[in-house]
N, C-alpha and C. Protein backbone atom coordinates (compact mmCIF):
# COMPACT_ATOMS: atom_id res chain seq x y z
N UNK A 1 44.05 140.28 133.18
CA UNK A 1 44.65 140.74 131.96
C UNK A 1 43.90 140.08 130.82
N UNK A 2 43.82 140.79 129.93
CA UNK A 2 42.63 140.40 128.34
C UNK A 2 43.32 140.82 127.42
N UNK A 3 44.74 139.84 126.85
CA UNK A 3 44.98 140.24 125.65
C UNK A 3 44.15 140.14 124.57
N UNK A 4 44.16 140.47 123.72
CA UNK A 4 43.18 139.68 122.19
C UNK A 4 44.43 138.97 121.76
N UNK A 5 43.97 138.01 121.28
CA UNK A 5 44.98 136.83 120.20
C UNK A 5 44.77 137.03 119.10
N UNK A 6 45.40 137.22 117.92
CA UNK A 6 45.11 136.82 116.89
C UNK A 6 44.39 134.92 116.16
N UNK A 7 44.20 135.26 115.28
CA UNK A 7 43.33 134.01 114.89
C UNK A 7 43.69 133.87 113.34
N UNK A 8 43.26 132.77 113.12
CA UNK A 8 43.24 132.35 111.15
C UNK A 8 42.03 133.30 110.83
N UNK A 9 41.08 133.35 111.14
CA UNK A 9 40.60 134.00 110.65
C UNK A 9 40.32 135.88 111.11
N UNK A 10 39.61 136.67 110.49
CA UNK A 10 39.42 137.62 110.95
C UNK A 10 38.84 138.04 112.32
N UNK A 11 38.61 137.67 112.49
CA UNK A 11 37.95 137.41 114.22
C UNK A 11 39.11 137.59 115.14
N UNK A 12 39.33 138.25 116.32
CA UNK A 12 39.82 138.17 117.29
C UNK A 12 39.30 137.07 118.13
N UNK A 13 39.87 136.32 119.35
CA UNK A 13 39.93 135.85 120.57
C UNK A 13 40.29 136.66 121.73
N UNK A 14 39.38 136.88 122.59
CA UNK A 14 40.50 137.31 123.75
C UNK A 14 40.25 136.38 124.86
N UNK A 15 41.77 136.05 125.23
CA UNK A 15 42.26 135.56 126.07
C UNK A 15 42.22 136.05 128.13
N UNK A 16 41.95 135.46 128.67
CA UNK A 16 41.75 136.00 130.02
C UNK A 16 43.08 135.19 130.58
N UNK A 17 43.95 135.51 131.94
CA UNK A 17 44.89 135.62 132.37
C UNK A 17 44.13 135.62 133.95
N UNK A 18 44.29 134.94 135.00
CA UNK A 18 43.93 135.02 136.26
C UNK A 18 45.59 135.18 136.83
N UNK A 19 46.03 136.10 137.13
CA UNK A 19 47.45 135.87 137.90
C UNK A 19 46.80 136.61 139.70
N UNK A 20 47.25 135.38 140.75
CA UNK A 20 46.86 135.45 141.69
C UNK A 20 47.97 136.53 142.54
N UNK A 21 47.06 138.07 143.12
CA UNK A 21 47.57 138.66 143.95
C UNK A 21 47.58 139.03 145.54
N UNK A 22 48.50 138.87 146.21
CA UNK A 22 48.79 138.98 147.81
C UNK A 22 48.67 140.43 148.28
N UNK A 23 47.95 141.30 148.58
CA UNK A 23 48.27 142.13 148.45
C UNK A 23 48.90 142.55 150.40
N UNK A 24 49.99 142.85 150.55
CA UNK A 24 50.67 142.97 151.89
C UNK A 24 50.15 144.26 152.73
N UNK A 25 49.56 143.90 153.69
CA UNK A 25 48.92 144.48 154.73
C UNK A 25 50.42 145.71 155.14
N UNK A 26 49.88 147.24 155.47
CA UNK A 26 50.72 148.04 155.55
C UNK A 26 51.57 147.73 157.00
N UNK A 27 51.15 147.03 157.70
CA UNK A 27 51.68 147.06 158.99
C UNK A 27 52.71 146.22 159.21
N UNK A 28 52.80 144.79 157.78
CA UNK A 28 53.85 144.08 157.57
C UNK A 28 55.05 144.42 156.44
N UNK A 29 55.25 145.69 156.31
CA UNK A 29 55.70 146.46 155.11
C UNK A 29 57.00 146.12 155.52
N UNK A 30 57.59 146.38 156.57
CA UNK A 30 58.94 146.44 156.90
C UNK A 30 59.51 145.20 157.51
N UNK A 31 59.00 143.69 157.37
CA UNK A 31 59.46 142.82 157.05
C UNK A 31 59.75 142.40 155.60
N UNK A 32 59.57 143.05 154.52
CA UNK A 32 59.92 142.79 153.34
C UNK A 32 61.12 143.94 152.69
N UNK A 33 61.88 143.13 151.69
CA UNK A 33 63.19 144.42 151.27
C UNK A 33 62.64 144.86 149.63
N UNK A 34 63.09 145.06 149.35
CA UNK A 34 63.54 145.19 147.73
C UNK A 34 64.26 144.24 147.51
N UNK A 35 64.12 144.08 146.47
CA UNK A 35 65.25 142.74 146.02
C UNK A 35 66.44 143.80 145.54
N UNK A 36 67.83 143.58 145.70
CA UNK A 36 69.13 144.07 145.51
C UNK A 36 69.28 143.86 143.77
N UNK A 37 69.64 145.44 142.92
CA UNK A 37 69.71 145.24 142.12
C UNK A 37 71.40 145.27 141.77
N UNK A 38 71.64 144.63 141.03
CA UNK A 38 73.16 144.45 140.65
C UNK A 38 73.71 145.84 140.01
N UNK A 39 75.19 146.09 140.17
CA UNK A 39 75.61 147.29 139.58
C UNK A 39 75.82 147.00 138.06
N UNK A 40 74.93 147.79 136.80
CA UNK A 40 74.47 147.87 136.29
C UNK A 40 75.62 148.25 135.07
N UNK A 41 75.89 148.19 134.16
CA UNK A 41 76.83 148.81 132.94
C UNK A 41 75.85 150.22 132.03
N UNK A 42 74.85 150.20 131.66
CA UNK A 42 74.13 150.92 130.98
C UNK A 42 73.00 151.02 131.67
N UNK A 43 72.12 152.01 131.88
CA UNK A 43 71.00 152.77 132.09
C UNK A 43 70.69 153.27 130.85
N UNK A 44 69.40 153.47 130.25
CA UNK A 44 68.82 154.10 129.76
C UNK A 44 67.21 154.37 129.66
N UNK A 45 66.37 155.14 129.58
CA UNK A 45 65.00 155.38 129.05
C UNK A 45 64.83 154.75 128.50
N UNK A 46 63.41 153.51 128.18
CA UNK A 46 62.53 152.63 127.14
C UNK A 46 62.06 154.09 126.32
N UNK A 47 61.87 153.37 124.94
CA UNK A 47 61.18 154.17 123.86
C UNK A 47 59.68 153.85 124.33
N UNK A 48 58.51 154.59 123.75
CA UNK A 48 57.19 153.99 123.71
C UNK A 48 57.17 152.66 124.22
N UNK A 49 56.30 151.89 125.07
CA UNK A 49 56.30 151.27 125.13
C UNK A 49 55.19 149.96 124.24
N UNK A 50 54.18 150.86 123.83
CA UNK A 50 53.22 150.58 122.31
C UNK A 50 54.56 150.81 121.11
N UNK A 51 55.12 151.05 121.17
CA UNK A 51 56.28 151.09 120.04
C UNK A 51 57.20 149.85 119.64
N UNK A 52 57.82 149.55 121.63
CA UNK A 52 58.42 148.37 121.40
C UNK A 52 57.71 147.17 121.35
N UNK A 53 56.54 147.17 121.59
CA UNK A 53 55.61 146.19 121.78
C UNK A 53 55.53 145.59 120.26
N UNK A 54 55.39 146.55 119.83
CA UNK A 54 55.13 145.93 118.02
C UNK A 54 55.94 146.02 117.09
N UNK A 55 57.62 146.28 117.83
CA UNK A 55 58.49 145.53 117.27
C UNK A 55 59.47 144.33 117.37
N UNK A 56 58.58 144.06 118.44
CA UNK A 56 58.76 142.87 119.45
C UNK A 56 57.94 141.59 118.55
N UNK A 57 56.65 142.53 118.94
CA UNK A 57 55.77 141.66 118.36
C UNK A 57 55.98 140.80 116.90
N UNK A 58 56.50 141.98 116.12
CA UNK A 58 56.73 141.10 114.44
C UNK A 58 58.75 140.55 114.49
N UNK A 59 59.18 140.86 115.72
CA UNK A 59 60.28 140.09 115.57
C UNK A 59 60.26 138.60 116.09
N UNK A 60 58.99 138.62 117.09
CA UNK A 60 58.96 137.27 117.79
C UNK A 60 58.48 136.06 115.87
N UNK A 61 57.82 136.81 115.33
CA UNK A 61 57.94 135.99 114.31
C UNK A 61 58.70 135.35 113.68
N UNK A 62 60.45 135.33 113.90
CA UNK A 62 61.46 135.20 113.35
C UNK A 62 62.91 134.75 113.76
N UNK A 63 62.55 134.58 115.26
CA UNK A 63 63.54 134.04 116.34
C UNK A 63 62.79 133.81 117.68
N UNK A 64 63.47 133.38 118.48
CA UNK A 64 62.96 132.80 119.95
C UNK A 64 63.90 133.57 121.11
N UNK A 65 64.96 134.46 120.30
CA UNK A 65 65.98 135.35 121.02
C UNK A 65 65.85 136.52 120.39
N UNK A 66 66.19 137.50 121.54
CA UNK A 66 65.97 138.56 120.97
C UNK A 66 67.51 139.62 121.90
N UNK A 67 68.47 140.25 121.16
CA UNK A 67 69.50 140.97 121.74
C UNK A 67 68.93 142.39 121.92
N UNK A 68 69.15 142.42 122.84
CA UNK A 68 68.83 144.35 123.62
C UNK A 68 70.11 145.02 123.89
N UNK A 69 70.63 145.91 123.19
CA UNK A 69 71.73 146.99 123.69
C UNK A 69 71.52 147.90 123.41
N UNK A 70 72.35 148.96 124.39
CA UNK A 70 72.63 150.42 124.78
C UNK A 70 73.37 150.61 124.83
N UNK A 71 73.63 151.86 125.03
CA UNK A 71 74.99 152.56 125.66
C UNK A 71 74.67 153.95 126.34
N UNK A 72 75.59 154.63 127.02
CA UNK A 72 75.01 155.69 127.54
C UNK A 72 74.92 156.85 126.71
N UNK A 73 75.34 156.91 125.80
CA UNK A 73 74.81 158.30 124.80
C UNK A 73 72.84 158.17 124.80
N UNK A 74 72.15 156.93 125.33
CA UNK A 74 70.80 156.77 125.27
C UNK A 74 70.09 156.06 123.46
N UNK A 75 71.19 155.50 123.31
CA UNK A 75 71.15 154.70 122.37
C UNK A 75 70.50 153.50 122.54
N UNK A 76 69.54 152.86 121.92
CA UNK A 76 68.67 151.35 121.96
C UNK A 76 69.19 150.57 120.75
N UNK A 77 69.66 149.44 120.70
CA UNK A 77 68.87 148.67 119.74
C UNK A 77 68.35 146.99 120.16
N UNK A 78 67.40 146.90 119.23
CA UNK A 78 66.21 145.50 119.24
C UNK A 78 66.98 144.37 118.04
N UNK A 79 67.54 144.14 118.27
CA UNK A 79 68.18 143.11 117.42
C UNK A 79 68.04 141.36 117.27
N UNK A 80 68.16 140.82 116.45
CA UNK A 80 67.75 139.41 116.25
C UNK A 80 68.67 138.80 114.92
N UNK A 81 68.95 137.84 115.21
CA UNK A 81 70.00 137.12 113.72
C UNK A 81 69.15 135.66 113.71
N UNK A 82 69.53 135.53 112.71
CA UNK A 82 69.04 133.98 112.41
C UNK A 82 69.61 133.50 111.26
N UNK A 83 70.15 132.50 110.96
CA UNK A 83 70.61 132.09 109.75
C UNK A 83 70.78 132.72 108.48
N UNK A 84 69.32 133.00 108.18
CA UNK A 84 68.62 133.58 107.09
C UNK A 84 68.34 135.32 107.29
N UNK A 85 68.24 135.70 108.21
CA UNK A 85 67.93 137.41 108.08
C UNK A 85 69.23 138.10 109.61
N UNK A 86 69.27 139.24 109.05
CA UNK A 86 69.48 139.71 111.02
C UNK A 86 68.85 141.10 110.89
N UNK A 87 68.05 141.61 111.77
CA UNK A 87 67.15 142.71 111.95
C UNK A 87 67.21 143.05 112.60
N UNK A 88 67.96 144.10 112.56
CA UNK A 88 68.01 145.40 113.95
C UNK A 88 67.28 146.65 114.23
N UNK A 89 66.48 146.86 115.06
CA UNK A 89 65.61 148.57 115.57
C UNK A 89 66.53 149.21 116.09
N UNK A 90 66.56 150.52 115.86
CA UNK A 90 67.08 151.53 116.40
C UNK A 90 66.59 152.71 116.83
N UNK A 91 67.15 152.75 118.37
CA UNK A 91 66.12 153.66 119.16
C UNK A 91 67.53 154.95 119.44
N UNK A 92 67.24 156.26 118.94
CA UNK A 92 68.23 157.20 119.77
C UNK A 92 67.57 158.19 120.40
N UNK A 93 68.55 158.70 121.02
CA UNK A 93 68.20 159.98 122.26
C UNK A 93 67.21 159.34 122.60
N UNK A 94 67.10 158.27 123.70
CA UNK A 94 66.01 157.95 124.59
C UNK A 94 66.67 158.91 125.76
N UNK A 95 68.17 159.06 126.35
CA UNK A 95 68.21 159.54 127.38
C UNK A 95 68.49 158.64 128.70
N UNK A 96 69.65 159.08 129.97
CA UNK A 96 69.69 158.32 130.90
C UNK A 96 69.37 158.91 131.69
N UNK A 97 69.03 157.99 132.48
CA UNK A 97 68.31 158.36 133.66
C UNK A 97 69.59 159.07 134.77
N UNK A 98 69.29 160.10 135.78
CA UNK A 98 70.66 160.79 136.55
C UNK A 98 71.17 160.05 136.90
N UNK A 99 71.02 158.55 137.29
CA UNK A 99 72.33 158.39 138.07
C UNK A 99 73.01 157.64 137.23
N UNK A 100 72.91 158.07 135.67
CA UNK A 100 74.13 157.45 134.60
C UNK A 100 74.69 158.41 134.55
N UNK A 101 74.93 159.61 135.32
CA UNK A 101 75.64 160.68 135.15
C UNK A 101 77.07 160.36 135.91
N UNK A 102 78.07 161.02 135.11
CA UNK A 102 79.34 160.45 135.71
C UNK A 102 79.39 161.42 137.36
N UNK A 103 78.34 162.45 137.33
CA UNK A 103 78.40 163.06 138.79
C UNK A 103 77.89 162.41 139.58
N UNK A 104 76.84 161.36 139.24
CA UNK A 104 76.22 160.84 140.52
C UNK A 104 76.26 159.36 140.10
N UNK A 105 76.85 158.52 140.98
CA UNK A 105 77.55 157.32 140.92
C UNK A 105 76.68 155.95 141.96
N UNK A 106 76.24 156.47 142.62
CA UNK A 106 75.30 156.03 143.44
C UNK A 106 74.58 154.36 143.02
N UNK A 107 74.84 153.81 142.88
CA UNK A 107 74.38 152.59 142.01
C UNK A 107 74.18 152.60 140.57
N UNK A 108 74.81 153.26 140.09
CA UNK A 108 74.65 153.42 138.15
C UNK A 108 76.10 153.13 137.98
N UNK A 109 75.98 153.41 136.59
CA UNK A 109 76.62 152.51 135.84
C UNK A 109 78.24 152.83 136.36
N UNK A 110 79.33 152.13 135.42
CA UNK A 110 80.62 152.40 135.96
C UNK A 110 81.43 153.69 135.24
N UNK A 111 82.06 154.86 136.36
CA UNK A 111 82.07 156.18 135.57
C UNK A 111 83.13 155.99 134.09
N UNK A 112 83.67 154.40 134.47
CA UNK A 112 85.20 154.54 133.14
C UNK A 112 84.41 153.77 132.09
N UNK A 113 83.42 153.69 132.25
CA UNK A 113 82.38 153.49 130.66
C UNK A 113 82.42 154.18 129.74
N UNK A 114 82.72 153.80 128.14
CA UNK A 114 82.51 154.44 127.14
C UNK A 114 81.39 154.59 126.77
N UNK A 115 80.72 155.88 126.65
CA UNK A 115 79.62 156.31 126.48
C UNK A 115 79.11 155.83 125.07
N UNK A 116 79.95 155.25 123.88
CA UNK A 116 79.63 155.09 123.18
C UNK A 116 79.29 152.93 122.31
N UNK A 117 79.89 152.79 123.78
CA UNK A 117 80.29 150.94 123.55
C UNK A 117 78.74 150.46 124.38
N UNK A 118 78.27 150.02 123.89
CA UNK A 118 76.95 148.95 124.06
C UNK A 118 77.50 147.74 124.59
N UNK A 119 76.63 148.18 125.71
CA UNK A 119 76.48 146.95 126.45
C UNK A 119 74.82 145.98 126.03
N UNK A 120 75.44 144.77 125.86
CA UNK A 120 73.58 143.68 125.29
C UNK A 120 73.72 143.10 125.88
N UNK A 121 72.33 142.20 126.10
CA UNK A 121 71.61 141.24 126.83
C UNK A 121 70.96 140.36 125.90
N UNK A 122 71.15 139.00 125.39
CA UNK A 122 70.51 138.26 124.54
C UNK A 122 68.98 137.72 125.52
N UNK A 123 67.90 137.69 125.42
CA UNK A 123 66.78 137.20 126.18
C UNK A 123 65.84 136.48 125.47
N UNK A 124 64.91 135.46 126.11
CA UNK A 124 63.89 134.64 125.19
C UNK A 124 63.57 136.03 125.40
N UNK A 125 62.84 136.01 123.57
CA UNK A 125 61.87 137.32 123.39
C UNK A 125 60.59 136.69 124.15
N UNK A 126 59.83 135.70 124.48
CA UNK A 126 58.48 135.51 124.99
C UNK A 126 58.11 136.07 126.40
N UNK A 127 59.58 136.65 127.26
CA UNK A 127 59.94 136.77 128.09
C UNK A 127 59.88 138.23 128.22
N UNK A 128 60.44 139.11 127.05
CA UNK A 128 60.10 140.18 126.52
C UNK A 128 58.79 140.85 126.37
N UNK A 129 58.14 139.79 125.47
CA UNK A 129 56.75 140.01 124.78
C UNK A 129 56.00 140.28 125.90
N UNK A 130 56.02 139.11 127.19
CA UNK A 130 55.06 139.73 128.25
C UNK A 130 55.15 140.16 129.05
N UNK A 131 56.45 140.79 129.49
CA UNK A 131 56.31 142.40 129.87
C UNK A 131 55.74 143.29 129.72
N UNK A 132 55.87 143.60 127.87
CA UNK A 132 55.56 144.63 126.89
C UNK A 132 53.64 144.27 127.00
N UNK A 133 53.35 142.95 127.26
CA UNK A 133 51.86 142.70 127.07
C UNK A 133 51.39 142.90 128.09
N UNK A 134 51.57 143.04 129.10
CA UNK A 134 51.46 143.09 130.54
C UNK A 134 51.28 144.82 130.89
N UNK A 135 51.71 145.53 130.70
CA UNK A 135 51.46 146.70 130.74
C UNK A 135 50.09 147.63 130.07
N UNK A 136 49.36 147.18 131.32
CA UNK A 136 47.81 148.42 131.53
C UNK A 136 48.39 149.69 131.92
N UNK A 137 49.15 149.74 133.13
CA UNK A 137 49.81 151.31 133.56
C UNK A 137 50.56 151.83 132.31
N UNK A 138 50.13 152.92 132.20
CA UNK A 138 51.14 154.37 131.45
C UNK A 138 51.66 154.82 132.39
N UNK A 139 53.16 153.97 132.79
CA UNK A 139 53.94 154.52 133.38
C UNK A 139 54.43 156.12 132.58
N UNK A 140 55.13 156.72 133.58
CA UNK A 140 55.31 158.27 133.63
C UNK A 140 56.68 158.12 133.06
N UNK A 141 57.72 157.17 133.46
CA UNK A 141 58.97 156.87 133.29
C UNK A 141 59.21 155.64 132.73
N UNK A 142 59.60 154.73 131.96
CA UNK A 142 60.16 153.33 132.07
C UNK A 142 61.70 153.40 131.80
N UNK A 143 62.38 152.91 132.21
CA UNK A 143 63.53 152.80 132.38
C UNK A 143 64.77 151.20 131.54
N UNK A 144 65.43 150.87 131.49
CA UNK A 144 66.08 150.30 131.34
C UNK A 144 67.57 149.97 132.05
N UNK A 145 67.57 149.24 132.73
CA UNK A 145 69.19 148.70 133.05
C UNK A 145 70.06 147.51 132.98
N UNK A 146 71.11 147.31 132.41
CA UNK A 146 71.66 145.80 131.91
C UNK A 146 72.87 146.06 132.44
N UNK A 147 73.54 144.18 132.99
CA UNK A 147 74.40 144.03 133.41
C UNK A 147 74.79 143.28 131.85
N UNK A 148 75.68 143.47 131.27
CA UNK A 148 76.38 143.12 129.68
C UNK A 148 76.20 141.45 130.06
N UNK A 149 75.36 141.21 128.89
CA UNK A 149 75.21 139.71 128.78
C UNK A 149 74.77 138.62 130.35
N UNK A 150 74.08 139.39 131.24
CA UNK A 150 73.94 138.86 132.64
C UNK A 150 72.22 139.22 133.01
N UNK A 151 71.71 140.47 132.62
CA UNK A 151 70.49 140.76 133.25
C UNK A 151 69.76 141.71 132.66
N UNK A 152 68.57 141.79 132.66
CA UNK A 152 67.78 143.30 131.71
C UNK A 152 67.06 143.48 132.83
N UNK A 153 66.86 144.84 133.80
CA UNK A 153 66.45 144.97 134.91
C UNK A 153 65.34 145.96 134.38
N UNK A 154 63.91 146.25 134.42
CA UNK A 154 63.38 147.17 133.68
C UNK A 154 62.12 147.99 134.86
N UNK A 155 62.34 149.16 134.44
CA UNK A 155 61.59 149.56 136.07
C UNK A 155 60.47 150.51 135.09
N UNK A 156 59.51 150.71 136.07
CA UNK A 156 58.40 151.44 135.25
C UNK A 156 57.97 152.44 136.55
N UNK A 157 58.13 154.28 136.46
CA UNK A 157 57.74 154.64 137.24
C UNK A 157 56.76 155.20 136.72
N UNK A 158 55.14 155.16 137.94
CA UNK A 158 53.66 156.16 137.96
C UNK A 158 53.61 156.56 139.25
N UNK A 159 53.82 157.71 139.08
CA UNK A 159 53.42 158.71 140.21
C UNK A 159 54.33 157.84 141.69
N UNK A 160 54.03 157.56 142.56
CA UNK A 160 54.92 157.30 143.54
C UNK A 160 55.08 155.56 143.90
N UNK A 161 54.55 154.79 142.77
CA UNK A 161 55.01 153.16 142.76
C UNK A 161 56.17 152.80 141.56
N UNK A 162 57.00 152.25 141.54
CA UNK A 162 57.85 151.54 141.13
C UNK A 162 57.47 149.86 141.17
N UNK A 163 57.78 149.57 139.48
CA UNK A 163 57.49 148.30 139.00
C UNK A 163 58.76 147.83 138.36
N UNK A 164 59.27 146.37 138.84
CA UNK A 164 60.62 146.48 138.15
C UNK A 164 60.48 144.65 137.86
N UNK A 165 61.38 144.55 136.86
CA UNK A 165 61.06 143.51 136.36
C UNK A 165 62.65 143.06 136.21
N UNK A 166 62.81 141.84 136.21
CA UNK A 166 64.34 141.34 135.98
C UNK A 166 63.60 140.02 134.92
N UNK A 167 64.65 140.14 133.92
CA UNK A 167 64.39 139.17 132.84
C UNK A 167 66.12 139.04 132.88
N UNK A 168 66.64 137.60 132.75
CA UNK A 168 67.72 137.17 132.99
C UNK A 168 68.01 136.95 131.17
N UNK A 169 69.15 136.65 131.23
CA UNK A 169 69.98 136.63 129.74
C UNK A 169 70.23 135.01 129.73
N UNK A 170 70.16 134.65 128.41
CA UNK A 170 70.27 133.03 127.70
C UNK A 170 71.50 132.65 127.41
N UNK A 171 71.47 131.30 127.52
CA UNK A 171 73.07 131.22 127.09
C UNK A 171 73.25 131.06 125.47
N UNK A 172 74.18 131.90 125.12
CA UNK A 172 74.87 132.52 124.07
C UNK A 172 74.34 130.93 123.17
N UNK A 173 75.08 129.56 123.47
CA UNK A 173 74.53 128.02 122.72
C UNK A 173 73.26 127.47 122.85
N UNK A 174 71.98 128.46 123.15
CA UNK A 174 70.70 128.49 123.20
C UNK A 174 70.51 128.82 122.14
N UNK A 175 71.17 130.18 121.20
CA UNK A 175 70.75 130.70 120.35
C UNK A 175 71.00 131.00 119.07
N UNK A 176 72.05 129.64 119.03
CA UNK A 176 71.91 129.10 118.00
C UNK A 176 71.10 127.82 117.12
């Protein structure tokens, strides 16, 4: 991975990243599981992901937390407070994914959910940021799922691999 850094001066840096990969021989496939994802309060579709990236990016300027909520109408917001400012993004009609449908129940969300009550996840944004930096694939799908104030589960589908990421939630006297 080769982000560029910014610098004092006009000049870029780029940065190199060695993250060491295993890659699992097909014949040992079915000694490994999925990791179990928790039943979930909100599902929804990520906006752009070059979108949230660079409002990530100029919020990390301004806090070290960053609040993520939804709801199932496919509502986002990117939110941050701090003493001095509070700045919220707002993402609509991203859209849920089917199994936020109250017909198909299947590991999504809970059907006596108000479609309109947000469920958030407070998270270190740096935790955020390199997710959002981390992404070479143009996934086809990215997704979103949160357990209210417990987990941000974030899946990225291309063509027939699934990438999922769990970023855990801070405690509430972190962030102040």
């Amino acid at each position: 991975m080769r982000p560029v850094q910014p610098t004092l001066s006009s000049l870029g840096r780029v940065v190199t990243h060695d993250v060491p990969v295993d890659v699992i021989p097909r014949r040992l496939w079915q000694e490994f599981q999925e990791p179990s994802v928790p039943d979930f309060d909100v599902s929804v579709y990520l906006p752009p992901l070059k979108t949230m990236k660079s409002v990530v990016d100029r919020m990390k300027n301004l806090s070290n937390f960053l609040v993520i909520e939804a709801n199932l109408n496919g509502e986002m917001n990117l939110k941050i407070q701090t003493h001095l400012v509070s700045v919220t993004t707002h993402f609509k009609d991203l859209g849920s994914p089917p199994w936020g449908d109250v017909s198909s129940q299947d590991g999504g969300p809970s059907p006596s959910r108000d479609p309109e009550v947000m469920a958030g996840v407070t998270v270190d944004i740096r935790k955020l940021q390199q997710f959002l930096m981390g992404q070479q694939v143009n996934p086809s799908k990215a997704m979103c799922n949160m357990v209210h104030q417990n987990v941000v589960h974030l899946v990225l589908l291309h063509e027939d691999v699934s990438l999922q990421y769990f970023i855990p939630a801070v405690a509430e006297i972190l962030c102040r």
